[in-house]
C-alpha atoms as a PDB file:
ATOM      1  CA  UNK A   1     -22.531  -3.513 -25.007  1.00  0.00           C
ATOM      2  CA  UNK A   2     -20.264  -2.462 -22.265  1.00  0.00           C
ATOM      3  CA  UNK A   3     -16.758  -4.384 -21.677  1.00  0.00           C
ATOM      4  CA  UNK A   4     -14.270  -5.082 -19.448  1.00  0.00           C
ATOM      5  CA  UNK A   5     -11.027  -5.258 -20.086  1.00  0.00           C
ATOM      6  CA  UNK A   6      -8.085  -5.688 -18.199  1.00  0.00           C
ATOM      7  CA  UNK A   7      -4.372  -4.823 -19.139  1.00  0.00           C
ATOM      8  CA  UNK A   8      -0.666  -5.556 -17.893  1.00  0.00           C
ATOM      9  CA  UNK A   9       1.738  -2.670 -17.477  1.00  0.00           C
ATOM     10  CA  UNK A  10       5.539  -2.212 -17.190  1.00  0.00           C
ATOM     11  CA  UNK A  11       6.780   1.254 -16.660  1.00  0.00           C
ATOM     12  CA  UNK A  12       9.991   3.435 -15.273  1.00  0.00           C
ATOM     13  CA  UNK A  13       8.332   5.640 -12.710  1.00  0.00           C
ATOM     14  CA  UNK A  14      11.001   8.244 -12.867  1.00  0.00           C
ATOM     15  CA  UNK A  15       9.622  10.422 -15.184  1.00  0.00           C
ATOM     16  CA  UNK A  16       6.442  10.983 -13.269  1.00  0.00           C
ATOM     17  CA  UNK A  17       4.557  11.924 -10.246  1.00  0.00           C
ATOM     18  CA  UNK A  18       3.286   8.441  -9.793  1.00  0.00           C
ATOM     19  CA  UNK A  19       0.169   6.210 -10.895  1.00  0.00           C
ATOM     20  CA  UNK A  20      -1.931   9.032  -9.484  1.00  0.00           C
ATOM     21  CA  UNK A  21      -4.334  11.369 -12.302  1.00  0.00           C
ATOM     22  CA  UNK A  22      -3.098  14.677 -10.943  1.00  0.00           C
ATOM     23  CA  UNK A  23      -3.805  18.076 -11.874  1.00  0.00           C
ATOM     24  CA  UNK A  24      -0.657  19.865 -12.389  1.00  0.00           C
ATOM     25  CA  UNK A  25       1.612  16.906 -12.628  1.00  0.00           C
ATOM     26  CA  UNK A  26       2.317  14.506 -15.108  1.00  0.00           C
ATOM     27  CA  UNK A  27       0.774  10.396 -14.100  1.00  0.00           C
ATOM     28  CA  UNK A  28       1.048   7.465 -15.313  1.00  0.00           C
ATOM     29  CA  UNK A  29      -2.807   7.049 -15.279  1.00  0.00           C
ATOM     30  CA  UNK A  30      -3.472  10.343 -17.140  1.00  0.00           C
ATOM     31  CA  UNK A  31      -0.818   9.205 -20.136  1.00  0.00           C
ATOM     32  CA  UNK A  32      -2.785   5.719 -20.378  1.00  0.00           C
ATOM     33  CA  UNK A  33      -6.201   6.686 -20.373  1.00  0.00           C
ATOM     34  CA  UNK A  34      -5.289   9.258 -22.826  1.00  0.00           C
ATOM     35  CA  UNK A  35      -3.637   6.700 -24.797  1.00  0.00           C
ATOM     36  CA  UNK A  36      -6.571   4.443 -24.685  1.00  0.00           C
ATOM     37  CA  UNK A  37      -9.463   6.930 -25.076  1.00  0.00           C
ATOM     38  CA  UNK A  38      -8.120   7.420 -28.566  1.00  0.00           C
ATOM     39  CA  UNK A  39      -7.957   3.898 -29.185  1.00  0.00           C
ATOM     40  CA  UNK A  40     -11.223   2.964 -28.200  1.00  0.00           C
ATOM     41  CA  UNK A  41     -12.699   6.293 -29.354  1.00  0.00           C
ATOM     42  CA  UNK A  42     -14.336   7.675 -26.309  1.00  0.00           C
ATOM     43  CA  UNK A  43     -13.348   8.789 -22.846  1.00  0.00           C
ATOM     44  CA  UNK A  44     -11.519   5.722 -20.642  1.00  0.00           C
ATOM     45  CA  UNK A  45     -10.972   5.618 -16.657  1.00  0.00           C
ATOM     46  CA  UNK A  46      -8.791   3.384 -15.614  1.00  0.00           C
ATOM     47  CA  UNK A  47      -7.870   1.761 -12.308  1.00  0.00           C
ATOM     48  CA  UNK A  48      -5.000  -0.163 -11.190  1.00  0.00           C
ATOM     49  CA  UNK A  49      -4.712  -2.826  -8.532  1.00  0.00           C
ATOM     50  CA  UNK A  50      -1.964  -0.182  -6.568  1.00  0.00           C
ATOM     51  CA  UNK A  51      -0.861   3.208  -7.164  1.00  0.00           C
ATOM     52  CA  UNK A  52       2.814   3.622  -7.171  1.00  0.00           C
ATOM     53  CA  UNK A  53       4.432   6.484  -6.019  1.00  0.00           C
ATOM     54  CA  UNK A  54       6.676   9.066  -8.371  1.00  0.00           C
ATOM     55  CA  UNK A  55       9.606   7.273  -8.978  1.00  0.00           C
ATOM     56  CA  UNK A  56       8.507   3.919  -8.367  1.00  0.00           C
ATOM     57  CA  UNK A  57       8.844   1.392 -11.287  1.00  0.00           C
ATOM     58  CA  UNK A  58       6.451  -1.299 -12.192  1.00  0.00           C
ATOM     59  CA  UNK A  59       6.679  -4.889 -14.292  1.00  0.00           C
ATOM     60  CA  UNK A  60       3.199  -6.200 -13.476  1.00  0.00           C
ATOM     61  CA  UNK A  61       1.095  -3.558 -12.627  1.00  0.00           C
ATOM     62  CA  UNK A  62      -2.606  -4.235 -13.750  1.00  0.00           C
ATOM     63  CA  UNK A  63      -5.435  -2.292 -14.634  1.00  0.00           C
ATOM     64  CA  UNK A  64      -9.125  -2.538 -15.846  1.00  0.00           C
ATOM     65  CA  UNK A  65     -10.996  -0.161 -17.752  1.00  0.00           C
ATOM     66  CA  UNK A  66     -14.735  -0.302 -19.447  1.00  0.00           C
ATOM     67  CA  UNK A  67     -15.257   0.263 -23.115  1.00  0.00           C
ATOM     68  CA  UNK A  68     -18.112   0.096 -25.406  1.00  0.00           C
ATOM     69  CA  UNK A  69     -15.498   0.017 -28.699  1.00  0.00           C
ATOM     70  CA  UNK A  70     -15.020  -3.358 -30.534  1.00  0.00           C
ATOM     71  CA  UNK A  71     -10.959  -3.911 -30.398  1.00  0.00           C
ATOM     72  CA  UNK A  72      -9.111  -7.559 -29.922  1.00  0.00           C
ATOM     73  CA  UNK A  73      -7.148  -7.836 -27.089  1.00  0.00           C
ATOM     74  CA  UNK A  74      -3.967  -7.647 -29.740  1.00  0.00           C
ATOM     75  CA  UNK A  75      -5.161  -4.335 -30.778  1.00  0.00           C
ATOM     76  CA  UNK A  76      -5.496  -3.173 -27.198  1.00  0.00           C
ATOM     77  CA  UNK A  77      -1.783  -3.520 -26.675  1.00  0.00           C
ATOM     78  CA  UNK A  78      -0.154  -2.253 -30.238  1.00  0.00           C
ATOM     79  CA  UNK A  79      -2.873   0.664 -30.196  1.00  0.00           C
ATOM     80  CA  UNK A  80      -1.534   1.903 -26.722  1.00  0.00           C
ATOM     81  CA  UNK A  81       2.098   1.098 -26.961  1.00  0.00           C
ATOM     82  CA  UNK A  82       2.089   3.139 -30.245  1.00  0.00           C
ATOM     83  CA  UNK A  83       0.151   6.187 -28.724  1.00  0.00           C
ATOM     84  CA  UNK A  84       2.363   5.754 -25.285  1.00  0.00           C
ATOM     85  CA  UNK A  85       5.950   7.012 -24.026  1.00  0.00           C
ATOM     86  CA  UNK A  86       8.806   4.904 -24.325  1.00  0.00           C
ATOM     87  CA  UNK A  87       8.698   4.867 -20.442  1.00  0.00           C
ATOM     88  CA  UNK A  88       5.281   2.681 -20.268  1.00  0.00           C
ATOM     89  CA  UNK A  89       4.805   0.119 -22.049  1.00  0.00           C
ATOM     90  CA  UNK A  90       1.364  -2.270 -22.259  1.00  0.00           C
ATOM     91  CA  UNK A  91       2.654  -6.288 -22.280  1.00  0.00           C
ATOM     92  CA  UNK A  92      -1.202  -7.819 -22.503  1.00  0.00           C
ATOM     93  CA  UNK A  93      -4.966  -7.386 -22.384  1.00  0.00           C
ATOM     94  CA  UNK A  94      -7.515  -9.758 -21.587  1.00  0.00           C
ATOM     95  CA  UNK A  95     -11.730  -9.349 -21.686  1.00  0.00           C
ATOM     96  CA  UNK A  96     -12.542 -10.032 -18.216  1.00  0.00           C
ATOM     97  CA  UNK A  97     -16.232 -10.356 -16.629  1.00  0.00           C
ATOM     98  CA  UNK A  98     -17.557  -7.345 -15.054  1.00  0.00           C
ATOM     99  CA  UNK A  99     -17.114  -8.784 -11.470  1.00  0.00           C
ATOM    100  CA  UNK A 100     -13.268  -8.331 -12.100  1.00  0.00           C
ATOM    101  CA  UNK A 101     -11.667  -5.357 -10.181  1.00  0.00           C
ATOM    102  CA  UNK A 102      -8.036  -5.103 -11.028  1.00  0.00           C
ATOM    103  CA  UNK A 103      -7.618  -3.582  -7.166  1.00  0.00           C
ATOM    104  CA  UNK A 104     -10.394  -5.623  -5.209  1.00  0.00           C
ATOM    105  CA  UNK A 105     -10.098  -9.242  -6.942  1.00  0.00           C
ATOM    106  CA  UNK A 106      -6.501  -9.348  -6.171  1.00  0.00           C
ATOM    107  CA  UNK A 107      -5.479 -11.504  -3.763  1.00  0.00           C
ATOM    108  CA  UNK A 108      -1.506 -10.265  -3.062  1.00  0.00           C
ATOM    109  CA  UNK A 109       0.668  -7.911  -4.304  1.00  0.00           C
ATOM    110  CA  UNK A 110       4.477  -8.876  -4.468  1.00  0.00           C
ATOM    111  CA  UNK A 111       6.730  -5.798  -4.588  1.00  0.00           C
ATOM    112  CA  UNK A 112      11.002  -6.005  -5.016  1.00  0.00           C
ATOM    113  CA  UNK A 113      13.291  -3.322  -3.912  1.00  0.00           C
ATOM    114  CA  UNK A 114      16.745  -3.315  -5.407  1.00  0.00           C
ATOM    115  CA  UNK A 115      19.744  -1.918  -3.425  1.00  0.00           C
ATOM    116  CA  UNK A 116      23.114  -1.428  -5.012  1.00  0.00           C
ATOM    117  CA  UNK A 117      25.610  -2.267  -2.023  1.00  0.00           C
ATOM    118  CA  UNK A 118      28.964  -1.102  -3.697  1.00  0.00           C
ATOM    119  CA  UNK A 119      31.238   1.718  -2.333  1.00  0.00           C
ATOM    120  CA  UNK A 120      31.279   3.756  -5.512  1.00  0.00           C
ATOM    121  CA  UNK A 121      28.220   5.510  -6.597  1.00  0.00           C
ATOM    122  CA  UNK A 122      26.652   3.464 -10.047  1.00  0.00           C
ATOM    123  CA  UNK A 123      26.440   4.921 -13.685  1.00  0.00           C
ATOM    124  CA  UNK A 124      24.784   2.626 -15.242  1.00  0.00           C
ATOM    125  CA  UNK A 125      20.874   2.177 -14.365  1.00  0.00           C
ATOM    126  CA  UNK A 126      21.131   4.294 -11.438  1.00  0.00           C
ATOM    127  CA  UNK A 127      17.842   5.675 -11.679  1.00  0.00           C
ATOM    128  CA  UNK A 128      16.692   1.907 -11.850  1.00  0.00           C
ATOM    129  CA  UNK A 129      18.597   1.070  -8.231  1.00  0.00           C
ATOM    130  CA  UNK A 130      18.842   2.422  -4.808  1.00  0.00           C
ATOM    131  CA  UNK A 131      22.191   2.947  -3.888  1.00  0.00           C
ATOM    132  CA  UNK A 132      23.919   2.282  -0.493  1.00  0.00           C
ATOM    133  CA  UNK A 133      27.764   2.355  -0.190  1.00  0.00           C
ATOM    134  CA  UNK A 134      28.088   0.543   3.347  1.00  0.00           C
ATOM    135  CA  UNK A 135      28.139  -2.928   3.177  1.00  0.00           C
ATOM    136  CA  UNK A 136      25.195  -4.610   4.238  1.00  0.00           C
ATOM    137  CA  UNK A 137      24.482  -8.158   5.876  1.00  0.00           C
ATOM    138  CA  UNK A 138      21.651 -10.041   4.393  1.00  0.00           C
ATOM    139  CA  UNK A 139      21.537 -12.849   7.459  1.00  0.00           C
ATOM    140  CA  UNK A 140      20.627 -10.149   9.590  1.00  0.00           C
ATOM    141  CA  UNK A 141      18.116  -8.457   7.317  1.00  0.00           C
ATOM    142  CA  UNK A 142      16.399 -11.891   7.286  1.00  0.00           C
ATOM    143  CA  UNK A 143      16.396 -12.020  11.048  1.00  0.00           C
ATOM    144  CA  UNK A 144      15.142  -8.742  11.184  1.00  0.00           C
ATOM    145  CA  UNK A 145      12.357  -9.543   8.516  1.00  0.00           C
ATOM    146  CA  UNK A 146      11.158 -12.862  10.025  1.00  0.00           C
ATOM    147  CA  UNK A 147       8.916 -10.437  12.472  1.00  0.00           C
ATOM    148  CA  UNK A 148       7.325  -9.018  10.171  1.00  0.00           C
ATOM    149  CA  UNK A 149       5.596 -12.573   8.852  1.00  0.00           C
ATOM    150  CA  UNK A 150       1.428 -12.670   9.688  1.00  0.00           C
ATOM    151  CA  UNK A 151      -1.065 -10.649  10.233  1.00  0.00           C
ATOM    152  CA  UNK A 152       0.006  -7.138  11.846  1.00  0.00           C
ATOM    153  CA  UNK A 153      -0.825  -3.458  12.548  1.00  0.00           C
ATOM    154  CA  UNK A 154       2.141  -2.235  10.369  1.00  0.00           C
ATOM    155  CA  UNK A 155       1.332   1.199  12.084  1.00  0.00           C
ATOM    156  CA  UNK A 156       5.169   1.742  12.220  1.00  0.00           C
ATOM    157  CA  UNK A 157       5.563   1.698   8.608  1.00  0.00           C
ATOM    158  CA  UNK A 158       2.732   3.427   7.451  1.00  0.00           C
ATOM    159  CA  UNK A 159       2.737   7.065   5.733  1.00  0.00           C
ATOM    160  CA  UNK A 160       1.233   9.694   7.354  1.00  0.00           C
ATOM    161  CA  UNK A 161      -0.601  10.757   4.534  1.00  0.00           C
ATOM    162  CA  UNK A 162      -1.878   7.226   4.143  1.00  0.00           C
ATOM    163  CA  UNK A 163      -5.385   6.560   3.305  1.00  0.00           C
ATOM    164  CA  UNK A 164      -6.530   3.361   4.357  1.00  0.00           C
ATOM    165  CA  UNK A 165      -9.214   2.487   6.637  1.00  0.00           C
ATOM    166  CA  UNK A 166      -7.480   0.070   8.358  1.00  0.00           C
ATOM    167  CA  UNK A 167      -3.143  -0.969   9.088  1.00  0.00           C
ATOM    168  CA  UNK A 168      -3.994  -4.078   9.496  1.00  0.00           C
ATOM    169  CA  UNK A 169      -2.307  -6.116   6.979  1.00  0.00           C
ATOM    170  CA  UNK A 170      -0.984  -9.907   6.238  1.00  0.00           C
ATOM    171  CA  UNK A 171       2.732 -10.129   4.975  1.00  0.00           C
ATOM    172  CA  UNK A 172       2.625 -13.438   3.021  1.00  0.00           C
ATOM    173  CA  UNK A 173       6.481 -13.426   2.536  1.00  0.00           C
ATOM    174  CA  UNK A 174       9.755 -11.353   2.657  1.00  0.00           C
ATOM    175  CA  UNK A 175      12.851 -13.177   0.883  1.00  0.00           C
ATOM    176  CA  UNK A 176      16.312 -11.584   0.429  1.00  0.00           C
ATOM    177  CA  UNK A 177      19.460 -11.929  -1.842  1.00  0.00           C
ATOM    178  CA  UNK A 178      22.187 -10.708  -3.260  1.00  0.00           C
ATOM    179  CA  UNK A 179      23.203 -11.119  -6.423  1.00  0.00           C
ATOM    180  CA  UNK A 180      26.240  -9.657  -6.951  1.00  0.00           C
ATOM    181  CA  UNK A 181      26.349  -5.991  -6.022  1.00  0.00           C
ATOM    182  CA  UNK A 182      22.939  -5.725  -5.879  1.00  0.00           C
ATOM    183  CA  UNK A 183      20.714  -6.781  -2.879  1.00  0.00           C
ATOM    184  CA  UNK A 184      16.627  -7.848  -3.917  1.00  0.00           C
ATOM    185  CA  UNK A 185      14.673  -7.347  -1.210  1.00  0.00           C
ATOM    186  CA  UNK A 186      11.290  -9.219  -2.365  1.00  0.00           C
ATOM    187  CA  UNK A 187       7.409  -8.400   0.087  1.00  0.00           C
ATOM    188  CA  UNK A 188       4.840 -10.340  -0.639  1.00  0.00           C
ATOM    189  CA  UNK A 189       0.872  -9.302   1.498  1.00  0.00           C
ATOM    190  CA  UNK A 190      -2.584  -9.119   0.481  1.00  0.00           C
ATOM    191  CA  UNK A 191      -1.918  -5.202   0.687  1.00  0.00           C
ATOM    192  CA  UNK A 192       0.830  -2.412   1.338  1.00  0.00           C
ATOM    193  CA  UNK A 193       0.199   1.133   2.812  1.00  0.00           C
ATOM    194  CA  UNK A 194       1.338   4.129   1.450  1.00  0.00           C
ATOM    195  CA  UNK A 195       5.503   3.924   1.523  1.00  0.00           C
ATOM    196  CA  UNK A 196       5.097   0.452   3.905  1.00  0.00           C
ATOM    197  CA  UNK A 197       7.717  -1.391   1.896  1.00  0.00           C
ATOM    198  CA  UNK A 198       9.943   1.940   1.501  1.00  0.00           C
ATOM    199  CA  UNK A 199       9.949   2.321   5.562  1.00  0.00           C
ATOM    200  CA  UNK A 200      11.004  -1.407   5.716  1.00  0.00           C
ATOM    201  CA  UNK A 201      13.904  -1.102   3.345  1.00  0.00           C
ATOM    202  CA  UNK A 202      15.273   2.019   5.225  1.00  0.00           C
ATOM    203  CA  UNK A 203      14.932  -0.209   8.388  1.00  0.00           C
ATOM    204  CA  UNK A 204      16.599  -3.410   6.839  1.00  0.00           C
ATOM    205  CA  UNK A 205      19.308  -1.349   5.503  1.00  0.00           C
ATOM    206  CA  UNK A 206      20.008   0.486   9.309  1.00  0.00           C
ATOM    207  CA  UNK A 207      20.298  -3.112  10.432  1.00  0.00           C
ATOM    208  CA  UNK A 208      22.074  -4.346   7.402  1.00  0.00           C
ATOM    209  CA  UNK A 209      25.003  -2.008   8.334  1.00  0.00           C
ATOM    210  CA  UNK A 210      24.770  -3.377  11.960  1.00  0.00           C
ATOM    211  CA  UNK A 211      23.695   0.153  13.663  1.00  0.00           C
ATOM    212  CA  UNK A 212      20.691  -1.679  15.030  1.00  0.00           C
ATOM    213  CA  UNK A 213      20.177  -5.360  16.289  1.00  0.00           C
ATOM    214  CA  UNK A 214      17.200  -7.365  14.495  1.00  0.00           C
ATOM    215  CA  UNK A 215      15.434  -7.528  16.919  1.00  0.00           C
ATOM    216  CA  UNK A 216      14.419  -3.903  16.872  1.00  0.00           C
ATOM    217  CA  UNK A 217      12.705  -4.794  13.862  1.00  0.00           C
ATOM    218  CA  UNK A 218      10.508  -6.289  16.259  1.00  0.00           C
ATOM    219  CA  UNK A 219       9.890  -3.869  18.945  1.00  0.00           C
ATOM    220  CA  UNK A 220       9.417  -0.844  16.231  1.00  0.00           C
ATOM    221  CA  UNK A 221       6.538  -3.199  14.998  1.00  0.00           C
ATOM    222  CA  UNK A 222       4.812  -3.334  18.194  1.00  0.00           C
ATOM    223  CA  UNK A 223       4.844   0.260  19.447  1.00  0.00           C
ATOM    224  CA  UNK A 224       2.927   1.344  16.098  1.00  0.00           C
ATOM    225  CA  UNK A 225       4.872   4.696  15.974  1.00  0.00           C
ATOM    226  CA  UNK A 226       6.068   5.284  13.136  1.00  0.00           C
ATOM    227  CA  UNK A 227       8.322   8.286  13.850  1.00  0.00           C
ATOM    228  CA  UNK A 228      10.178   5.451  15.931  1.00  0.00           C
ATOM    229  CA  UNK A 229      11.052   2.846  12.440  1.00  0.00           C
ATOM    230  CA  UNK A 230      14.040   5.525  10.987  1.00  0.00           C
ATOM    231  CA  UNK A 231      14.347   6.931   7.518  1.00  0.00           C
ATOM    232  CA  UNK A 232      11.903   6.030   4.034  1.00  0.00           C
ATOM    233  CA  UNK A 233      14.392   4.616   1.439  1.00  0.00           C
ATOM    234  CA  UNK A 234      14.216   6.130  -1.811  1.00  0.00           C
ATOM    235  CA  UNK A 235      11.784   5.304  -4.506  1.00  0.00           C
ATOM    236  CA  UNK A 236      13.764   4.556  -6.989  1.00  0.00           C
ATOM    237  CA  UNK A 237      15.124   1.294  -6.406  1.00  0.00           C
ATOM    238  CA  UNK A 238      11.197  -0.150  -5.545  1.00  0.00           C
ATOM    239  CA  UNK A 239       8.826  -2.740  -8.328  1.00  0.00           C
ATOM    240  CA  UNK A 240       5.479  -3.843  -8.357  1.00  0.00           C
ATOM    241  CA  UNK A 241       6.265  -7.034  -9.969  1.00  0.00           C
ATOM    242  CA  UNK A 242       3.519  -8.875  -9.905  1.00  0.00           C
ATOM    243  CA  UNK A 243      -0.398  -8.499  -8.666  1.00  0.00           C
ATOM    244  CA  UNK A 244      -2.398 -12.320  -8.120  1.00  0.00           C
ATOM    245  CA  UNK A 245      -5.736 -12.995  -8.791  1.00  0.00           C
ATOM    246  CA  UNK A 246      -7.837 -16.084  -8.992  1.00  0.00           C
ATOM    247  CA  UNK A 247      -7.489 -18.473 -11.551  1.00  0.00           C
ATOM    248  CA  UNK A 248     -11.077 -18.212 -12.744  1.00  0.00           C
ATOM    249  CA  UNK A 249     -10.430 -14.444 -14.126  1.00  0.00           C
ATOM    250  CA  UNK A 250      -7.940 -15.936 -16.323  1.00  0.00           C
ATOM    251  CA  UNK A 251      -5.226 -13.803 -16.623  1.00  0.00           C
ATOM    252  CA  UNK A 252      -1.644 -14.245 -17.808  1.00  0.00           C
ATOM    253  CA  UNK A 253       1.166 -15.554 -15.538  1.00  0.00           C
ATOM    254  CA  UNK A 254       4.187 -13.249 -16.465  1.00  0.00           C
ATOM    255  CA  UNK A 255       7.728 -13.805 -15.059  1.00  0.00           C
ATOM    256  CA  UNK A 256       8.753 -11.825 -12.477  1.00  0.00           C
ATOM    257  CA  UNK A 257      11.238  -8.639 -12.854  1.00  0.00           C
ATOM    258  CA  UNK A 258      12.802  -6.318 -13.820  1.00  0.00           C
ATOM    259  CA  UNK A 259      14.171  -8.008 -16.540  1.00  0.00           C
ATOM    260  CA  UNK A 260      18.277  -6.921 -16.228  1.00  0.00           C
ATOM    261  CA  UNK A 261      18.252  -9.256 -13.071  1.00  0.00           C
ATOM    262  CA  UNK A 262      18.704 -12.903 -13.363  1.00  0.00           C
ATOM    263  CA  UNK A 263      16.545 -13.320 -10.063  1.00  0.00           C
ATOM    264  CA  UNK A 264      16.062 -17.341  -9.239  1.00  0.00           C
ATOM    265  CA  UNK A 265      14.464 -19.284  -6.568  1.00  0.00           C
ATOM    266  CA  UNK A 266      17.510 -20.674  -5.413  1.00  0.00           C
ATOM    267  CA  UNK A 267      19.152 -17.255  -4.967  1.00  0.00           C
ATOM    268  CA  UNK A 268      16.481 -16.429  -1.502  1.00  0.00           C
ATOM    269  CA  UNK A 269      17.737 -20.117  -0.187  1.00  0.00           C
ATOM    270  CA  UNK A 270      21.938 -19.327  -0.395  1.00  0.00           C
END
């Protein structure tokens, strides 16, 4: 009898060419279906609610694959973690009903984008942070952000290589704050293009530094150009921390990441 099983991923994108199966490039996606086609004994496809770009890092990425092997879900995860890289790691798997879809059922998709505001370059996790030695001012970053709420054409902020039918999209929420030295920049929507949240960040930062006024967050929004929105920040400092679906399917709640960051509620409020 065929299965489906869903699984929750963590993983440091730096070591690969993204989510992506490629052929002459090393994915994420290749190195866990190879993992799990030896667990379960025969050939597994997997797909993932959103396919991260190389570098890009990911605490609750989750995926569904179909099986005909007999495993329990704890078998799922210490099978695959043993076959994997240190650099991905499974955290759960659940037997789901075959009208789950890991990318279709989900109903948003909350990325975080980390920004090291310091005027000396980091050592520590700096392939885990973006860095950015002029100082930056989150009240206007918020300002900035607050047009970006609801239902747009993000055309601006969209990849040309970008796939999608449609740029139509519905940012939920976009909260910022700094703890410390490091700035979180948190996007919540039903769905991202290709480098949306990456052209945001490079256009938060620009008016972070005060080169731009907030309010040109605004008018780059409604001219839909996107060679008018500036520069695509790097990947490296960029999550997928946490995909929701409907209750019904089940799934685990995880806490939000990455884990080195003590990130709170009240920190978006100060």
């Amino acid at each position: 009898m065929m299965k489906r099983i869903a699984l929750g991923l963590e993983y440091d994108g730096n070591p690969y060419h993204g989510w992506q199966r490629q052929t002459n490039a090393v994915s994420i996606q290749t190195e866990l279906e190879q993992a799990l086609s030896q667990v379960a004994a025969h050939p597994i496809a997997a797909i993932c609610a959103g396919r991260t770009d190389a570098g890009v890092h990911a605490t609750g990425q989750v995926v569904h694959f179909n099986t005909t092997a007999i495993r329990s879900e704890r078998a799922w995860v210490l099978g695959a973690n043993t076959l994997l890289s240190q650099a991905i790691r499974v955290l759960w798997a659940r037997e789901v009903s075959e009208s789950f879809s890991a990318r279709y059922s989900a109903t948003s998709r909350r990325y975080r984008y980390l920004v090291y505001n310091h005027p000396l370059r980091p050592s520590l996790l700096r392939h885990s942070v973006t860095w950015h030695y002029r100082e930056l001012d989150i009240l206007s970053m918020r300002s900035a952000s607050e047009y970006w709420l609801g239902e747009h054409d993000f055309s601006s902020f969209r990849a040309k290589e970008c796939q999608s039918h449609s740029p139509i999209r519905s940012m939920q929420s976009i909260r910022i704050a700094r703890i410390k030295e490091v700035i979180v920049i948190e996007f919540m929507a039903n769905a991202f293009l290709h480098h949306m949240v990456r052209n945001m960040v490079g256009m938060l930062l620009r008016i972070g530094e005060g080169r731009a006024a907030p309010i040109w967050a605004k008018e780059v929004l409604e001219l839909r150009d996107r060679n008018l929105a500036g520069v695509t920040a790097p990947p490296t400092g960029l999550y997928l921390v946490e995909v929701q679906y409907p209750q019904s399917f089940g799934l685990p709640t995880m806490e939000l990441g990455p884990w080195f960051l003590n990130i709170n509620e009240e920190l978006f409020l100060a």
